[in-house]
Protein backbone atom coordinates (compact mmCIF):
# COMPACT_ATOMS: atom_id res chain seq x y z
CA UNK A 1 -195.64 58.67 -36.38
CA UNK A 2 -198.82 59.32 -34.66
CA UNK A 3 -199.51 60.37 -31.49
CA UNK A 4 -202.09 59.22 -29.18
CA UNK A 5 -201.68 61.38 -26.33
CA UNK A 6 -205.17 59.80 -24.54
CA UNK A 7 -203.25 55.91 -24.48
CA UNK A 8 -203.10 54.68 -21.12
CA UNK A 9 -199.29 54.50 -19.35
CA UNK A 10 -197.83 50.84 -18.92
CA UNK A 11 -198.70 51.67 -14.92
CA UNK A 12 -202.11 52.19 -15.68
CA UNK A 13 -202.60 48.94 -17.86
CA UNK A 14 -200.55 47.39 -14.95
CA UNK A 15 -202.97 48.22 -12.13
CA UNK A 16 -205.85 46.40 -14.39
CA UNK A 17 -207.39 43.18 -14.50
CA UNK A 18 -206.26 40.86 -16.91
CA UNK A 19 -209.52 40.55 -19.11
CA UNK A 20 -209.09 44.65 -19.01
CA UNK A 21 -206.15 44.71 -20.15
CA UNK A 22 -207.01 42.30 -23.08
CA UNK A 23 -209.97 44.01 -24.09
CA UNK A 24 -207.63 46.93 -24.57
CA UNK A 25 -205.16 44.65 -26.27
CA UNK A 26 -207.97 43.93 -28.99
CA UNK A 27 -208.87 47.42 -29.14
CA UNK A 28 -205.26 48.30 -30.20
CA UNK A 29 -204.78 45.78 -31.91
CA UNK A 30 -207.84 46.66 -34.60
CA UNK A 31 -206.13 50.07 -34.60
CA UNK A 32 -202.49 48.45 -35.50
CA UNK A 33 -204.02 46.19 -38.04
CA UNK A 34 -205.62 49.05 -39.65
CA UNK A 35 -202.73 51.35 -39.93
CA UNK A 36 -199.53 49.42 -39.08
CA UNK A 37 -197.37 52.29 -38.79
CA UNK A 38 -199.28 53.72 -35.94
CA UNK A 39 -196.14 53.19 -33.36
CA UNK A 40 -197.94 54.43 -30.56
CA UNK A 41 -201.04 52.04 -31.01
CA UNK A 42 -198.16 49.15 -31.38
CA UNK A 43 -197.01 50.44 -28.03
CA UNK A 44 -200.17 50.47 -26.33
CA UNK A 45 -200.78 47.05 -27.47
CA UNK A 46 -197.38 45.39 -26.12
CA UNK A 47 -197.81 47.44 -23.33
CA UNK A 48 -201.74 46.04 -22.03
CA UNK A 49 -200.02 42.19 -23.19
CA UNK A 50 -196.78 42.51 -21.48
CA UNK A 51 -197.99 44.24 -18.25
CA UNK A 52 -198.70 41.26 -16.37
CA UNK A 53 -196.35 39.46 -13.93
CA UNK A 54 -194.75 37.29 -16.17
CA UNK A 55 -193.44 40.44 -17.73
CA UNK A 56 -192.18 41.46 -14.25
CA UNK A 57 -189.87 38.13 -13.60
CA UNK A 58 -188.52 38.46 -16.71
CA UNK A 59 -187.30 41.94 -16.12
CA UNK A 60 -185.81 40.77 -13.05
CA UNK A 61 -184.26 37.84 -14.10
CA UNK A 62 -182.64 40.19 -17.13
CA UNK A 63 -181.05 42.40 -14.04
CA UNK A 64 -180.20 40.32 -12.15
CA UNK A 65 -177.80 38.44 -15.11
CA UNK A 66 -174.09 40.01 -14.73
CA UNK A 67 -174.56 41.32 -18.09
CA UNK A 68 -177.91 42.84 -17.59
CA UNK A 69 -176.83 44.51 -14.63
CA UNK A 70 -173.41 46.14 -15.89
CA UNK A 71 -176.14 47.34 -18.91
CA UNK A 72 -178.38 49.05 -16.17
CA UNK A 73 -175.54 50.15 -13.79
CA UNK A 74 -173.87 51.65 -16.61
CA UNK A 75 -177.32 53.16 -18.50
CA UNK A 76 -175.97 52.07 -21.88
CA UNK A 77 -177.92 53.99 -24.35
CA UNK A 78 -178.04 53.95 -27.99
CA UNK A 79 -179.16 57.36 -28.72
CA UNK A 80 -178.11 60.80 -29.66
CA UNK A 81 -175.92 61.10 -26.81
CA UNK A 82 -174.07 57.86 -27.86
CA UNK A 83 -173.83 57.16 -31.53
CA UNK A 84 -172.23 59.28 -33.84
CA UNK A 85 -173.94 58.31 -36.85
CA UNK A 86 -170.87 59.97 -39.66
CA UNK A 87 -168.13 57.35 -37.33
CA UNK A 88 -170.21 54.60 -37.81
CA UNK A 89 -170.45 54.97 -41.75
CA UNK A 90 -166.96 55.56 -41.71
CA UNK A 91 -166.19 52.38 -40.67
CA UNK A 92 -165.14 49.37 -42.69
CA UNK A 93 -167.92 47.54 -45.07
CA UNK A 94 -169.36 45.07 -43.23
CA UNK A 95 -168.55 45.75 -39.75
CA UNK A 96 -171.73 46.25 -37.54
CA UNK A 97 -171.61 50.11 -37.10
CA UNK A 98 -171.58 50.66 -40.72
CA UNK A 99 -174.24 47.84 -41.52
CA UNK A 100 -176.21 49.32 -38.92
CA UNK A 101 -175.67 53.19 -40.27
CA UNK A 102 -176.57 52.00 -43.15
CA UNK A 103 -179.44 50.65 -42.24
CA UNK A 104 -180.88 53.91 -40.10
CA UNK A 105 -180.00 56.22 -42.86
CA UNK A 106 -181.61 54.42 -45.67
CA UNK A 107 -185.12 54.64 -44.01
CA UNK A 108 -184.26 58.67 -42.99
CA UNK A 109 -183.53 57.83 -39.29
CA UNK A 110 -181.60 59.50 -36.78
CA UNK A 111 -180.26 57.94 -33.70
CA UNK A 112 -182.35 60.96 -32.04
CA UNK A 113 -185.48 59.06 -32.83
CA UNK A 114 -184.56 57.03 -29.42
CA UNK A 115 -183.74 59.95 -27.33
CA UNK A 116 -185.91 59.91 -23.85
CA UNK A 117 -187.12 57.27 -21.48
CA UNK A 118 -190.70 55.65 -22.17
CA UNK A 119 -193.51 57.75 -20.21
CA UNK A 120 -195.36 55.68 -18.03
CA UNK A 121 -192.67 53.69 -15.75
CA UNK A 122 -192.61 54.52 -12.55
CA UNK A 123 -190.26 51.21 -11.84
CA UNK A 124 -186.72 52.43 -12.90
CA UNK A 125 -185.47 48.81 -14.16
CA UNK A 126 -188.56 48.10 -16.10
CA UNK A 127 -187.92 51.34 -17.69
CA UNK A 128 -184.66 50.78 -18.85
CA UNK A 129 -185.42 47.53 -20.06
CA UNK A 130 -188.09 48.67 -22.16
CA UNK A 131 -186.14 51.46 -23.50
CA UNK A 132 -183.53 49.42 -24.64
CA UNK A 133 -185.06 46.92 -26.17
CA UNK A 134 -186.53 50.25 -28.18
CA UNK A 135 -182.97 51.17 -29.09
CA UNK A 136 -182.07 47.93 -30.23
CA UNK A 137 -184.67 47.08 -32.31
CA UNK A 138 -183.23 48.73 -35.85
CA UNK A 139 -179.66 46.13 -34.28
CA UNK A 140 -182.26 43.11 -34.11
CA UNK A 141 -183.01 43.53 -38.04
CA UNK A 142 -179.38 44.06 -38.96
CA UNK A 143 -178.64 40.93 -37.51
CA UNK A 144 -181.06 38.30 -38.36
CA UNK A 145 -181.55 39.49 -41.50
CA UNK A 146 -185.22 40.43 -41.75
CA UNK A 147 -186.52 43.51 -43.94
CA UNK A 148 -188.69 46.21 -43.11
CA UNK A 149 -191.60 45.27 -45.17
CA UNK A 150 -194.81 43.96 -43.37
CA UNK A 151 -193.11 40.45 -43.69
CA UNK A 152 -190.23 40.60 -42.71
CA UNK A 153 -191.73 42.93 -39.46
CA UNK A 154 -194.48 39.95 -38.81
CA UNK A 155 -190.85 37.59 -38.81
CA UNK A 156 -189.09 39.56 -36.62
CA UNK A 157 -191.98 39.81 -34.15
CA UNK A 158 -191.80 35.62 -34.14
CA UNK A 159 -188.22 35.97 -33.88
CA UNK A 160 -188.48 38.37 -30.54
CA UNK A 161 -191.08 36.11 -28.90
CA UNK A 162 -188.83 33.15 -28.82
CA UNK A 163 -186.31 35.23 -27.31
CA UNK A 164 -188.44 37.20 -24.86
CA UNK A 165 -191.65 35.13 -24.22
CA UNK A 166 -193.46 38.27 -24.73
CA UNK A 167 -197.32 37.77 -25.38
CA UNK A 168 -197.25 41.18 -27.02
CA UNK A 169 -194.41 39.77 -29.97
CA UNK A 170 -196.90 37.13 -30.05
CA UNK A 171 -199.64 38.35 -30.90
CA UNK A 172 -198.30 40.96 -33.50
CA UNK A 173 -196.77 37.87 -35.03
CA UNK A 174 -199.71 36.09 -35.37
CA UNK A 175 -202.01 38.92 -36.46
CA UNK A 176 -199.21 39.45 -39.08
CA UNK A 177 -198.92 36.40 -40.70
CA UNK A 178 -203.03 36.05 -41.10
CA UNK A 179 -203.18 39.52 -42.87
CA UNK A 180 -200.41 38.46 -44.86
CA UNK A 181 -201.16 35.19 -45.81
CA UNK A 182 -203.66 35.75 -48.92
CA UNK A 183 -201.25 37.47 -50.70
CA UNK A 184 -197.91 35.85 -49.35
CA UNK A 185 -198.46 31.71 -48.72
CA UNK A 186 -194.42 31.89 -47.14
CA UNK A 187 -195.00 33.95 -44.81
CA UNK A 188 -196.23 30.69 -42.29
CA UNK A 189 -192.81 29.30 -43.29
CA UNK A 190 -190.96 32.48 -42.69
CA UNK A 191 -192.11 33.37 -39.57
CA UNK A 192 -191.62 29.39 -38.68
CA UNK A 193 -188.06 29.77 -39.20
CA UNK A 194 -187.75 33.20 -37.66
CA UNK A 195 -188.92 31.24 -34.16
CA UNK A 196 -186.53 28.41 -34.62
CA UNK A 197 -183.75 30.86 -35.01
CA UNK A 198 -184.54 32.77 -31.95
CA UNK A 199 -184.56 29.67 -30.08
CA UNK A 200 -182.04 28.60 -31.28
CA UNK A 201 -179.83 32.08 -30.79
CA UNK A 202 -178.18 33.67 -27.57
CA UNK A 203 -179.62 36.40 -25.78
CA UNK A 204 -180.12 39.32 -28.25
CA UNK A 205 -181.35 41.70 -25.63
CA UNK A 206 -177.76 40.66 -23.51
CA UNK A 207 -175.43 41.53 -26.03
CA UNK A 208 -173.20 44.81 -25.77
CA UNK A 209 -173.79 46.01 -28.92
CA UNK A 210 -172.17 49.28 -28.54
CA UNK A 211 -168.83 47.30 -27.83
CA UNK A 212 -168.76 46.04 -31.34
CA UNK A 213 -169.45 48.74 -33.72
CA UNK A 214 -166.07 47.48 -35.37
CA UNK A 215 -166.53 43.77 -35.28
CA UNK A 216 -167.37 42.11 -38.82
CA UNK A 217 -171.06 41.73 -38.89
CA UNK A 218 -170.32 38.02 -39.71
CA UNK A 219 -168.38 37.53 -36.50
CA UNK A 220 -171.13 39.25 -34.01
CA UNK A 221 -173.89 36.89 -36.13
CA UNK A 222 -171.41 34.09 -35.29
CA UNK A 223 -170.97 34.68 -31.53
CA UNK A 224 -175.23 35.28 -31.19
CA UNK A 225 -175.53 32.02 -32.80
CA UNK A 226 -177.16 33.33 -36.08
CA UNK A 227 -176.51 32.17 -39.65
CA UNK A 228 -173.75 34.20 -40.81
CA UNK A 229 -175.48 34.71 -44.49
CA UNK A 230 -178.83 34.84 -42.65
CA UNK A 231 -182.13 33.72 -45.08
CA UNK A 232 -184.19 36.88 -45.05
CA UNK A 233 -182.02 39.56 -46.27
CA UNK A 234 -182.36 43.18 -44.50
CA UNK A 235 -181.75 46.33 -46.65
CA UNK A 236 -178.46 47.43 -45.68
């Protein structure tokens, strides 16, 4: 991962106009498109889209939900401090905590990798929200299914903006699938189908997932409402 330790905090794109904060947007964006594993340039892009105050309502309408509240009261985590990465692999095939152990250790990842707030919130809520959505992301591929390549990323990202309205999932989506598309014609119908399902889904960034390391990956796709042999298969 790089680090760009120049990039402007969410706060500071926050306190800027909205054609400033696009213009930064674009600048990022070049930078993502470019090199698509620079994380913090992804960052600094969601963060200029998603600083607005659409952004805002939607983080208080996520705390102020009896499930999104009990998260924040409670500071669930899924980090070092919480997951004990040997107990999840020790559970049963095809629970959730050993799909998702799986998962993390096939690409060399820790759970440490999501240690530490995001810099740059002064807003505690916000914060949190942000931060878990971080956590959860690596969850998000288990359970719809989408790989890690640049498709099945691109999908995800249309997957996550019909759940969260965010112009930032937008955007990465749509940037995506037009890189893609000379060399991959399904990725339009992929990341089609990736939006339908998120409509289509329950609440992803609601869910308790730390409550269900044990439950049958099959059941927890059944209760979000996803296909329980979902279409894009992820590499766990």
């Amino acid at each position: 991962m790089q680090t760009a330790s120049s990039s402007a905090s969410p706060e500071d794109f926050a306190s800027l106009s909205a054609p400033q904060r696009w213009r930064r947007a674009g600048a990022a964006l070049g930078a993502v498109l470019a090199n698509p594993d620079d994380t913090d340039k992804v960052l600094e892009l969601l963060s200029a889209l998603n600083s607005g105050p659409l952004t805002r309502a939607r983080v208080r309408r996520f705390l102020a939900t009896p499930t999104g509240k009990q998260l924040y009261d409670e500071h669930r985590t899924i980090d070092s401090r919480t997951v004990d990465l040997d107990a999840l692999a020790a559970l049963p095939a095809g629970t959730l905590g050993h799909a998702y152990a799986t998962f993390l250790r096939a690409r060399g990842l820790t759970p440490e990798v999501f240690d530490g707030a995001p810099p740059g919130f002064a807003d505690p809520g916000w914060s949190y929200v942000v931060q878990r959505l971080r956590q959860t992301h690596d969850l998000w591929h288990v359970v719809t299914g989408c790989n890690t390549d640049p498709a099945g990323e691109v999908a995800l990202q249309a997957f996550m903006f019909a759940q969260l309205r965010s112009p930032g999932n937008a955007v990465l989506a749509l940037a995506g699938m037009l890189r893609i598309l000379r060399r991959r014609l399904a990725i339009v119908s992929d990341v089609v189908a990736a939006y339908r399902a998120g409509k289509r889904a329950r609440s992803l960034p609601l869910f308790s997932w730390e409550d269900h390391w044990a439950t049958p990956l099959a059941e927890v796709r059944a209760r979000l409402g996803l296909p329980v042999a979902p279409r894009a298969r992820a590499a766990t």
